[in-house]
N, C-alpha and C. Protein backbone atom coordinates (compact mmCIF):
# COMPACT_ATOMS: atom_id res chain seq x y z
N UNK A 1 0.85 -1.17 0.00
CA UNK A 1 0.00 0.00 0.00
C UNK A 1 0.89 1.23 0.00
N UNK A 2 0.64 2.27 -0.97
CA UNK A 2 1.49 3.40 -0.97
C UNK A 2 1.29 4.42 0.03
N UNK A 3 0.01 4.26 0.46
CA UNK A 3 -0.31 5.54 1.70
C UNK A 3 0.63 5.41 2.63
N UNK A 4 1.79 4.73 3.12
CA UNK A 4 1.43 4.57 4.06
C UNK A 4 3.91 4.78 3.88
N UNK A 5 3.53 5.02 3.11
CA UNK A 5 5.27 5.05 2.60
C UNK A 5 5.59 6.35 3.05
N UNK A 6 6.65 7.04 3.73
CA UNK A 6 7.34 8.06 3.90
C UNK A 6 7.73 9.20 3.17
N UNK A 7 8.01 10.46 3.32
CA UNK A 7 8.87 11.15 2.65
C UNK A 7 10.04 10.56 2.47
N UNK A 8 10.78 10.19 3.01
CA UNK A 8 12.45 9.60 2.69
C UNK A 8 11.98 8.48 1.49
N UNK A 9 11.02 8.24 1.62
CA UNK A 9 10.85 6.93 0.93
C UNK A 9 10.59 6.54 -0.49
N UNK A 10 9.75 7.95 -0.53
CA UNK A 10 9.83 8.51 -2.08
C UNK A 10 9.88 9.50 -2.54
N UNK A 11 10.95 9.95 -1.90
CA UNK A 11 12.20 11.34 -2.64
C UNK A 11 12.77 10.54 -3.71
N UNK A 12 12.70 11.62 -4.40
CA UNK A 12 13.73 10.86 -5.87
C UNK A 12 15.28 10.47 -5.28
N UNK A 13 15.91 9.63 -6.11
CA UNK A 13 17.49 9.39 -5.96
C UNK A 13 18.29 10.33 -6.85
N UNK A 14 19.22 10.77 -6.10
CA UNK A 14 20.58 11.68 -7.46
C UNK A 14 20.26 11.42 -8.72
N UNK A 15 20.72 12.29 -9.89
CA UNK A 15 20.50 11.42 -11.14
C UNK A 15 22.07 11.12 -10.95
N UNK A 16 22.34 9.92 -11.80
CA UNK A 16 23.15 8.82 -12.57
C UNK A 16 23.08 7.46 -11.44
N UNK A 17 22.66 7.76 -10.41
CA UNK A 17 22.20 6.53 -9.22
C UNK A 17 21.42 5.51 -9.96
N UNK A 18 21.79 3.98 -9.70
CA UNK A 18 21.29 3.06 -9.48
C UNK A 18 21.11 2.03 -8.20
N UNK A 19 19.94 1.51 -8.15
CA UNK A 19 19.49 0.67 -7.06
C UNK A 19 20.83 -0.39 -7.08
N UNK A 20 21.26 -1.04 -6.42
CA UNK A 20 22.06 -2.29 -5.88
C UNK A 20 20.83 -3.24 -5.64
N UNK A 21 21.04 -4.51 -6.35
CA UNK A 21 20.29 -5.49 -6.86
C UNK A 21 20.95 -6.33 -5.10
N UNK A 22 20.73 -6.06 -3.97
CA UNK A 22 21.04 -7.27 -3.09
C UNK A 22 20.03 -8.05 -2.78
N UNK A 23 20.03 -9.45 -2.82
CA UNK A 23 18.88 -10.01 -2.97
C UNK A 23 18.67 -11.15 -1.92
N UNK A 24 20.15 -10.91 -0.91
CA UNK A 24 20.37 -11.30 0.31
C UNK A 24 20.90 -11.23 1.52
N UNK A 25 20.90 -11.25 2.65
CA UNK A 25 22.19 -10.86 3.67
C UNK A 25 22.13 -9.27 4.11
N UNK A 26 22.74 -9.07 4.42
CA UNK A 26 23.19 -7.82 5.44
C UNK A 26 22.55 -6.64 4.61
N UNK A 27 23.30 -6.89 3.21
CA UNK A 27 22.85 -5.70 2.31
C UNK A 27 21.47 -5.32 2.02
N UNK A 28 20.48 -6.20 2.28
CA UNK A 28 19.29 -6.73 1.50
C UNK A 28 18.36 -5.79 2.93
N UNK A 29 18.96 -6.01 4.06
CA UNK A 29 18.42 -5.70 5.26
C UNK A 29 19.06 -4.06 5.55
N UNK A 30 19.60 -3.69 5.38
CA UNK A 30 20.17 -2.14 5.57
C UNK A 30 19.60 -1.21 4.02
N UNK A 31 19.33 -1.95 3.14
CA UNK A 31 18.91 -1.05 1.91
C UNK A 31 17.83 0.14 1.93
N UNK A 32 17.46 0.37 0.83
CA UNK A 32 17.93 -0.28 -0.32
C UNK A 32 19.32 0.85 -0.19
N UNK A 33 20.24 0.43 -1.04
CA UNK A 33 21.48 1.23 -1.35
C UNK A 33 21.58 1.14 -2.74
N UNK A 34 22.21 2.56 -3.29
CA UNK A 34 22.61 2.98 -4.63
C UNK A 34 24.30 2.48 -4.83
N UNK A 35 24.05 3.12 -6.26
CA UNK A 35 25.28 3.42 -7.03
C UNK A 35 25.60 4.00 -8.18
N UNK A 36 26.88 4.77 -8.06
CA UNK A 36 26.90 5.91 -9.11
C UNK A 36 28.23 5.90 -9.38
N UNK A 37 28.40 5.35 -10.93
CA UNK A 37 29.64 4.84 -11.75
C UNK A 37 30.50 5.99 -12.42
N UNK A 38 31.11 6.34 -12.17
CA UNK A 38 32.04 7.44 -12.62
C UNK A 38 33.11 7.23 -13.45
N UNK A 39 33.34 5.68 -13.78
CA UNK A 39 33.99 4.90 -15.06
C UNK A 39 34.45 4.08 -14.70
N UNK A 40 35.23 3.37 -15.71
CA UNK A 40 35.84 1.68 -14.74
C UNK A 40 36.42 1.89 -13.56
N UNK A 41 36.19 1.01 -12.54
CA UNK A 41 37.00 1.09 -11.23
C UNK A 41 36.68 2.19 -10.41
N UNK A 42 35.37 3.32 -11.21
CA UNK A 42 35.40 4.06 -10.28
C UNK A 42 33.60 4.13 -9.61
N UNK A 43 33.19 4.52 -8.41
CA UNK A 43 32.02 4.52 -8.18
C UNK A 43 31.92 5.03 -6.76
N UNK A 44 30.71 5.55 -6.57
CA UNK A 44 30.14 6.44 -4.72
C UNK A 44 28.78 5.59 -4.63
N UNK A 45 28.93 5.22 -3.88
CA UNK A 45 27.71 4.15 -2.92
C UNK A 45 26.61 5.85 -2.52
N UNK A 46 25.31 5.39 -2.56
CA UNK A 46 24.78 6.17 -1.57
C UNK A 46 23.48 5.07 -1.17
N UNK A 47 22.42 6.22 -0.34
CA UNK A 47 21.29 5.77 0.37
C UNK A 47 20.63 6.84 1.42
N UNK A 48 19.11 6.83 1.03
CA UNK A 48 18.38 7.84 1.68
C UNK A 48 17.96 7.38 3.36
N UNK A 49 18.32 8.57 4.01
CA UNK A 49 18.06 7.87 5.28
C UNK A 49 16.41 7.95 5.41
N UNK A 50 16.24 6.38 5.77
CA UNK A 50 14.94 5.93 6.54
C UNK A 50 14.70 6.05 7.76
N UNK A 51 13.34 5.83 8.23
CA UNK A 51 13.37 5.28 9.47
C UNK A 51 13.74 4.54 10.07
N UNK A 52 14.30 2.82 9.10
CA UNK A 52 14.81 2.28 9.66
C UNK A 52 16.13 2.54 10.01
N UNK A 53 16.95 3.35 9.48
CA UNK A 53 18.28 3.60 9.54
C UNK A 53 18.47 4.78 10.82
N UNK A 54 17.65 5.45 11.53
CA UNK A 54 17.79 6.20 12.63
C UNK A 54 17.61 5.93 14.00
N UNK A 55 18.06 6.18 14.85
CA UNK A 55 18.44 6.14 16.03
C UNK A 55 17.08 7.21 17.24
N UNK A 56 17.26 7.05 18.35
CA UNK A 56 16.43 7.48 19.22
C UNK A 56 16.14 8.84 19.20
N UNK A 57 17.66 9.43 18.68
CA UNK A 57 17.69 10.41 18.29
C UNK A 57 16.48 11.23 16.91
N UNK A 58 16.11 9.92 15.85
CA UNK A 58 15.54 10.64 14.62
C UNK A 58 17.11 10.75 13.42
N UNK A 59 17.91 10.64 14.45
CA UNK A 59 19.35 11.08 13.47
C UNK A 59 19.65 9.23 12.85
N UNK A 60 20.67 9.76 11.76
CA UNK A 60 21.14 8.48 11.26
C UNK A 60 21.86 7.61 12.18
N UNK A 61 21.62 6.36 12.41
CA UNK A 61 22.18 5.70 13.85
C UNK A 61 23.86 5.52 13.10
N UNK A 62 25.18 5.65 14.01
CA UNK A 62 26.20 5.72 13.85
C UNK A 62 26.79 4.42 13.02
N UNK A 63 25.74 2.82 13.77
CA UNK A 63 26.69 2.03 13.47
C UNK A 63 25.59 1.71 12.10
N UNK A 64 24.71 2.31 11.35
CA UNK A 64 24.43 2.49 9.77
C UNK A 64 25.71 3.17 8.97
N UNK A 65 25.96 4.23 9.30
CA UNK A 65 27.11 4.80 8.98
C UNK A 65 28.23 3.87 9.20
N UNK A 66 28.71 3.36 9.73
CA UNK A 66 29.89 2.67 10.12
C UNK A 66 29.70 1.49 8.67
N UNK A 67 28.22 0.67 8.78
CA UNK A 67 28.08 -0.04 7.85
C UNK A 67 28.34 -0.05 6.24
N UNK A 68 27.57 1.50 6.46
CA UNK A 68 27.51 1.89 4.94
C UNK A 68 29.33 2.33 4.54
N UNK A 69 30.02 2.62 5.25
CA UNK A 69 31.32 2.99 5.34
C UNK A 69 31.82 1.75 4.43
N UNK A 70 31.82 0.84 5.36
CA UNK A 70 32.50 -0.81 5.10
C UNK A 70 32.47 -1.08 4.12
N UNK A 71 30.63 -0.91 3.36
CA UNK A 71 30.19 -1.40 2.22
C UNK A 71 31.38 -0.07 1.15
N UNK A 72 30.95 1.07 1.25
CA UNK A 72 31.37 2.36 0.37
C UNK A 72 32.70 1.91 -0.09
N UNK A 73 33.58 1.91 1.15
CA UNK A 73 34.85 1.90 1.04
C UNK A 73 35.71 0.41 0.23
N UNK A 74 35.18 -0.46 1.04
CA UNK A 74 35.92 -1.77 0.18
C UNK A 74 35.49 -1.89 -0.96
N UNK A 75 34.14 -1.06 -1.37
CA UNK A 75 34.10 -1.65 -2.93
C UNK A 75 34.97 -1.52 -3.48
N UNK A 76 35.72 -0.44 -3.85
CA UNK A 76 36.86 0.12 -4.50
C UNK A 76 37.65 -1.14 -4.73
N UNK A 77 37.56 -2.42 -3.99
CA UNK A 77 38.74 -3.43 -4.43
C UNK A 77 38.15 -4.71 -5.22
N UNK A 78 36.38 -4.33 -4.90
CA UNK A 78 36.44 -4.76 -5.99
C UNK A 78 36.03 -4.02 -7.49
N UNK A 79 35.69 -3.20 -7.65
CA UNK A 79 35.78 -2.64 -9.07
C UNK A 79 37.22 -2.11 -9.51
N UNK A 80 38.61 -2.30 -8.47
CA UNK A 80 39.56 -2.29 -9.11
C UNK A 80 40.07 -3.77 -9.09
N UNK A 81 39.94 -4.38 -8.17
CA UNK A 81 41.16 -5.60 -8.26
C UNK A 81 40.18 -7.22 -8.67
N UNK A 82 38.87 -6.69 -8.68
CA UNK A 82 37.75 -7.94 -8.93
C UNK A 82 37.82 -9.31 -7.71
N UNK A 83 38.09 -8.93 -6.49
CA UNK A 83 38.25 -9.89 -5.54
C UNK A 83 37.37 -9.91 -4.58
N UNK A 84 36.74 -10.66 -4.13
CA UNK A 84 35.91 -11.00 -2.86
C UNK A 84 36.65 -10.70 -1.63
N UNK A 85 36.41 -9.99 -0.62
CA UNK A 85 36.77 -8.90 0.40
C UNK A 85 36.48 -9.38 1.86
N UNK A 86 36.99 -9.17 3.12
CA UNK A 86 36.32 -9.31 3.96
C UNK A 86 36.92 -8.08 4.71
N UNK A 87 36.68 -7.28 5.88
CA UNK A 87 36.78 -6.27 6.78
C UNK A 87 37.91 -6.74 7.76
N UNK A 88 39.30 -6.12 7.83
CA UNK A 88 40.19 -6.70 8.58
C UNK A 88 39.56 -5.60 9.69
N UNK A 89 40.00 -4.07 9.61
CA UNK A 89 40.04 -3.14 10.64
C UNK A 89 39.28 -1.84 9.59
N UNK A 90 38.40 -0.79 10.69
CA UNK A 90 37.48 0.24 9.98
C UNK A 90 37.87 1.17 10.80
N UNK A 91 38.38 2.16 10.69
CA UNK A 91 39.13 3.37 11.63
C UNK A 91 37.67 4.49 11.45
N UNK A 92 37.42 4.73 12.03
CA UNK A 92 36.19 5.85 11.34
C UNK A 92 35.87 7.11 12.52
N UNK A 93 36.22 8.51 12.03
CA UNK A 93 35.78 9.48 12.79
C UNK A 93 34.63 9.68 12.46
N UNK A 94 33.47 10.66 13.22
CA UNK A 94 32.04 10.80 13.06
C UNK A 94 32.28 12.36 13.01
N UNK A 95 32.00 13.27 12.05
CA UNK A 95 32.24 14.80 12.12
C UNK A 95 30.89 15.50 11.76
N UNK A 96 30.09 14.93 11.38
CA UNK A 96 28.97 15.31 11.83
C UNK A 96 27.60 14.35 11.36
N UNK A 97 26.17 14.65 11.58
CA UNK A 97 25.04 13.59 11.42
C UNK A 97 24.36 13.90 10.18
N UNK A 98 23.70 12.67 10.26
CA UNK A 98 22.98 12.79 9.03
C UNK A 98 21.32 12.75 9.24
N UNK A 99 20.25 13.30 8.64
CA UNK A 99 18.97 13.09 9.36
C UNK A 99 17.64 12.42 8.60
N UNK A 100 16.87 12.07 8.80
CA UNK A 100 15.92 11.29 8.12
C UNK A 100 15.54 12.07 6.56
N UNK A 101 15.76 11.51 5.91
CA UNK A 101 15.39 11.85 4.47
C UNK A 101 16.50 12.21 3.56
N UNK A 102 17.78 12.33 4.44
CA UNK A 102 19.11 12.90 3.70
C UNK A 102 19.97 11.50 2.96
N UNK A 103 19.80 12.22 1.90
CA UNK A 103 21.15 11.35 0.84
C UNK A 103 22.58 11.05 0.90
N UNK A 104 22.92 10.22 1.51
CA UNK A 104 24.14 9.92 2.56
C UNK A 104 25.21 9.07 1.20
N UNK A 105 26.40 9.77 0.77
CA UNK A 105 27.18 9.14 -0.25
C UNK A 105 28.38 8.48 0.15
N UNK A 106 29.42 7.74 -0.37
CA UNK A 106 30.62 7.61 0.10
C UNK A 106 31.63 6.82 -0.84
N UNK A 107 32.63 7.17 -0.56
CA UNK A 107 33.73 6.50 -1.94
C UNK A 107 34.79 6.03 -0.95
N UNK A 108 35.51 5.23 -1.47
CA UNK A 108 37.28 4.66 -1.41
C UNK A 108 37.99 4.92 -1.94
N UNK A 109 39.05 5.73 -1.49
CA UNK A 109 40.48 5.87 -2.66
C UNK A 109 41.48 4.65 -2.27
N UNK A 110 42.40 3.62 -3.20
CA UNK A 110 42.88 2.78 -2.81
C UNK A 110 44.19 3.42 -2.38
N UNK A 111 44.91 2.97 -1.28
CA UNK A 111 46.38 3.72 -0.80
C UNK A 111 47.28 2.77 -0.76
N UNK A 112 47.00 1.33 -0.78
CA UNK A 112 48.20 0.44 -0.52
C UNK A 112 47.57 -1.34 -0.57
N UNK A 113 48.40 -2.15 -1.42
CA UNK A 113 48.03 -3.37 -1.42
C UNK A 113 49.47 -4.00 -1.38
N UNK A 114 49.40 -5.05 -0.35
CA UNK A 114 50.38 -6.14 -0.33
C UNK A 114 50.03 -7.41 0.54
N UNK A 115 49.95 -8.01 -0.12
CA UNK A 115 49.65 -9.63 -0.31
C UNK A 115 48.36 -10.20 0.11
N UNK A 116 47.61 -9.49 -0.81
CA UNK A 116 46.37 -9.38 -0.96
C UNK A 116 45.72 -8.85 0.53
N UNK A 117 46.62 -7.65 0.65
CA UNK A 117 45.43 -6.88 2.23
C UNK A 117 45.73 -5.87 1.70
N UNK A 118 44.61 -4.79 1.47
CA UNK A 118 44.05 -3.51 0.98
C UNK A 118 43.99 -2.12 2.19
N UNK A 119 44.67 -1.32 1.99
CA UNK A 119 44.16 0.08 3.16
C UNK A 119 43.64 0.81 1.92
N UNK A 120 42.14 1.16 2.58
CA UNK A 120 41.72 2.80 1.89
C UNK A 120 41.44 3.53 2.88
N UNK A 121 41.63 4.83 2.00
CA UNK A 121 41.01 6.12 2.97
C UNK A 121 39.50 6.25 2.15
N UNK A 122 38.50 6.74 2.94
CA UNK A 122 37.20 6.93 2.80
C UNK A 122 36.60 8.08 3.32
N UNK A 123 35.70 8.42 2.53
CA UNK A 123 34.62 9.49 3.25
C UNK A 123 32.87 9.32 3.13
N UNK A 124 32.32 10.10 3.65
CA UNK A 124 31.20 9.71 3.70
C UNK A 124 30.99 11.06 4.05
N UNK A 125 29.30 11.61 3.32
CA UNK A 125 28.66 12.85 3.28
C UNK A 125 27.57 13.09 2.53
N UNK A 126 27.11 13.92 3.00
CA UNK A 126 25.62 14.54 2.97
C UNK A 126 25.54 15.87 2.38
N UNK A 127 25.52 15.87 1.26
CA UNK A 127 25.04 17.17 0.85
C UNK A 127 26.52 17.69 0.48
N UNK A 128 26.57 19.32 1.49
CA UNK A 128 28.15 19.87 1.27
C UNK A 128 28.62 19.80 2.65
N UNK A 129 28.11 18.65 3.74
CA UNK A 129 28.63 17.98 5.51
C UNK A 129 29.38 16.67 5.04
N UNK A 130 30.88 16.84 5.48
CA UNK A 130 31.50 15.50 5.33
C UNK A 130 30.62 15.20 6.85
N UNK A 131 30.41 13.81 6.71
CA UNK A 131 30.03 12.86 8.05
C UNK A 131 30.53 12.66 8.81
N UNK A 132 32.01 11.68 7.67
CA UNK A 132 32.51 10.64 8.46
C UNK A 132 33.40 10.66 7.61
N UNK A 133 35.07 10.42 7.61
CA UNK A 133 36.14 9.80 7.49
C UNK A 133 36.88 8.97 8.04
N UNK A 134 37.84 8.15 7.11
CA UNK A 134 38.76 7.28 7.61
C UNK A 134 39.35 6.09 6.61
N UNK A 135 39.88 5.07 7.51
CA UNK A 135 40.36 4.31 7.06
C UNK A 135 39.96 2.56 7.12
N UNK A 136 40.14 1.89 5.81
CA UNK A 136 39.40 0.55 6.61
C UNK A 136 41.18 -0.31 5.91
N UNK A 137 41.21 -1.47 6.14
CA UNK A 137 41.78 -2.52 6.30
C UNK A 137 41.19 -3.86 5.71
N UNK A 138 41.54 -4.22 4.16
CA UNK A 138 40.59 -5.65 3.98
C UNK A 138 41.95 -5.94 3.19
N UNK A 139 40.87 -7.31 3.43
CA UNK A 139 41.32 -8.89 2.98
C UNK A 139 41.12 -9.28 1.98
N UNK A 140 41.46 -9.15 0.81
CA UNK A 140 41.22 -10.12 -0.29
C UNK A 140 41.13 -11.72 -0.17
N UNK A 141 39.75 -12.44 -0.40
CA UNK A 141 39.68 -13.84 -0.39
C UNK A 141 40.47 -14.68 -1.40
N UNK A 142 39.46 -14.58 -2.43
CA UNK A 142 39.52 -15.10 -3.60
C UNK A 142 39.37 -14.42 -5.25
N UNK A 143 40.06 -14.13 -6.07
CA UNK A 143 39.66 -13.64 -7.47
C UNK A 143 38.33 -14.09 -7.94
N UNK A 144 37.45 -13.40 -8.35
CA UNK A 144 36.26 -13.76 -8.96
C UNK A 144 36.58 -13.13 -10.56
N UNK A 145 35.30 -13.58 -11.37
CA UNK A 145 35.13 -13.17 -12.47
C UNK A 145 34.98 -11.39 -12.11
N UNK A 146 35.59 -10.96 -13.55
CA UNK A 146 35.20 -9.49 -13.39
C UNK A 146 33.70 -9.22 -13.76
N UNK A 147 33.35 -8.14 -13.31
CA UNK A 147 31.85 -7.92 -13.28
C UNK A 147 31.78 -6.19 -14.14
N UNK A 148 30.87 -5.92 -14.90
CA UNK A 148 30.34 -4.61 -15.51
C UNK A 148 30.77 -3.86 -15.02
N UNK A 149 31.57 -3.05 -15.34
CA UNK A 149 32.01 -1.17 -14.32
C UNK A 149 33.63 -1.83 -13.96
N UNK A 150 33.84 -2.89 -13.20
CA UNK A 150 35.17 -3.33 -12.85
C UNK A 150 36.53 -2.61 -13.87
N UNK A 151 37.55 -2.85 -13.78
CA UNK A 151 38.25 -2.22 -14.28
C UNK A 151 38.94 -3.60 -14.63
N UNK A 152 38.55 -4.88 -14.34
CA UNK A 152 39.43 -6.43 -15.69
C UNK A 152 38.27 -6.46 -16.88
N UNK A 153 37.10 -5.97 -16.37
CA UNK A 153 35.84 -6.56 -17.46
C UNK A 153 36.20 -5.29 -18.31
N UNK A 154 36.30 -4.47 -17.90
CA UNK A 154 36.97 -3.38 -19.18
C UNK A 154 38.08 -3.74 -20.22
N UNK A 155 39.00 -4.37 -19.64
CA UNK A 155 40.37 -4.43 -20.00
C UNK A 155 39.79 -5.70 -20.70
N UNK A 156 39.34 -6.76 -20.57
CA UNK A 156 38.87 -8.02 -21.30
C UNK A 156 38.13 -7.36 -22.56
N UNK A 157 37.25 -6.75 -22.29
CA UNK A 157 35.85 -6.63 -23.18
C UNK A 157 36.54 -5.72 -24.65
């Protein structure tokens, strides 16, 4: 039933945003979350804050942010390096909030890989309010096939 849906809920998304197809797991339950391709290897995660995503406060709850961080930031290894990822360490300052209905973005720049463990620096923000910065720490598992936007499915295709 549509009556009954939010403002946050159907505000338009950025233009060049697309939905993230998660169709299980963690992602599927924190969504929906975007994405916005800026060319091979490159891309900014976002997502409108809901109700479900706020805190007692009404504000965006911290450890959404922390989440959406994790997700933002490690993509970067895989649309550059095409590898399945896991979260070693997430360094993250909080510099300011985000509030129900706001369009919350975030990217990874890659700074260092050796033997298959990844550091990026990251940010996260709202509008013209950085949020949140920092640093995360991952793990490369396993090589997968490259996928659309990646920067091997380019180089293949």
């Amino acid at each position: 039933m549509s009556d009954d849906l939010t403002d946050a809920q159907t505000a338009p998304i950025p233009d060049g945003y697309s939905q993230l197809n998660w169709s299980r797991g963690f992602g599927r339950q924190i969504g929906p979350l975007y994405e916005q391709r800026q060319g091979p290897g490159e891309a900014t995660l976002g997502f409108r804050v809901e109700e479900h995503h706020t805190n007692g406060l009404g504000n965006c709850h911290g450890g959404m942010l922390m989440s959406f961080a994790d997700m933002a930031w490690g993509r970067i290894i895989s649309l550059q390096k095409s590898y399945s990822w896991v979260t070693v360490r997430l360094n993250c300052d909080f510099l300011s909030g985000a509030q129900l209905g706001d369009f919350v973005e975030g990217r990874g720049e890659l700074l260092s890989e050796q033997d298959l463990v990844f550091t990026v620096r990251g940010r996260i923000w709202a509008g013209s309010r950085t949020l949140m910065t920092g640093t995360g720490v991952f793990k490369a598992l396993s090589p997968r096939a490259p996928r659309p936007g990646e920067i091997a499915f380019r180089e293949k295709a």
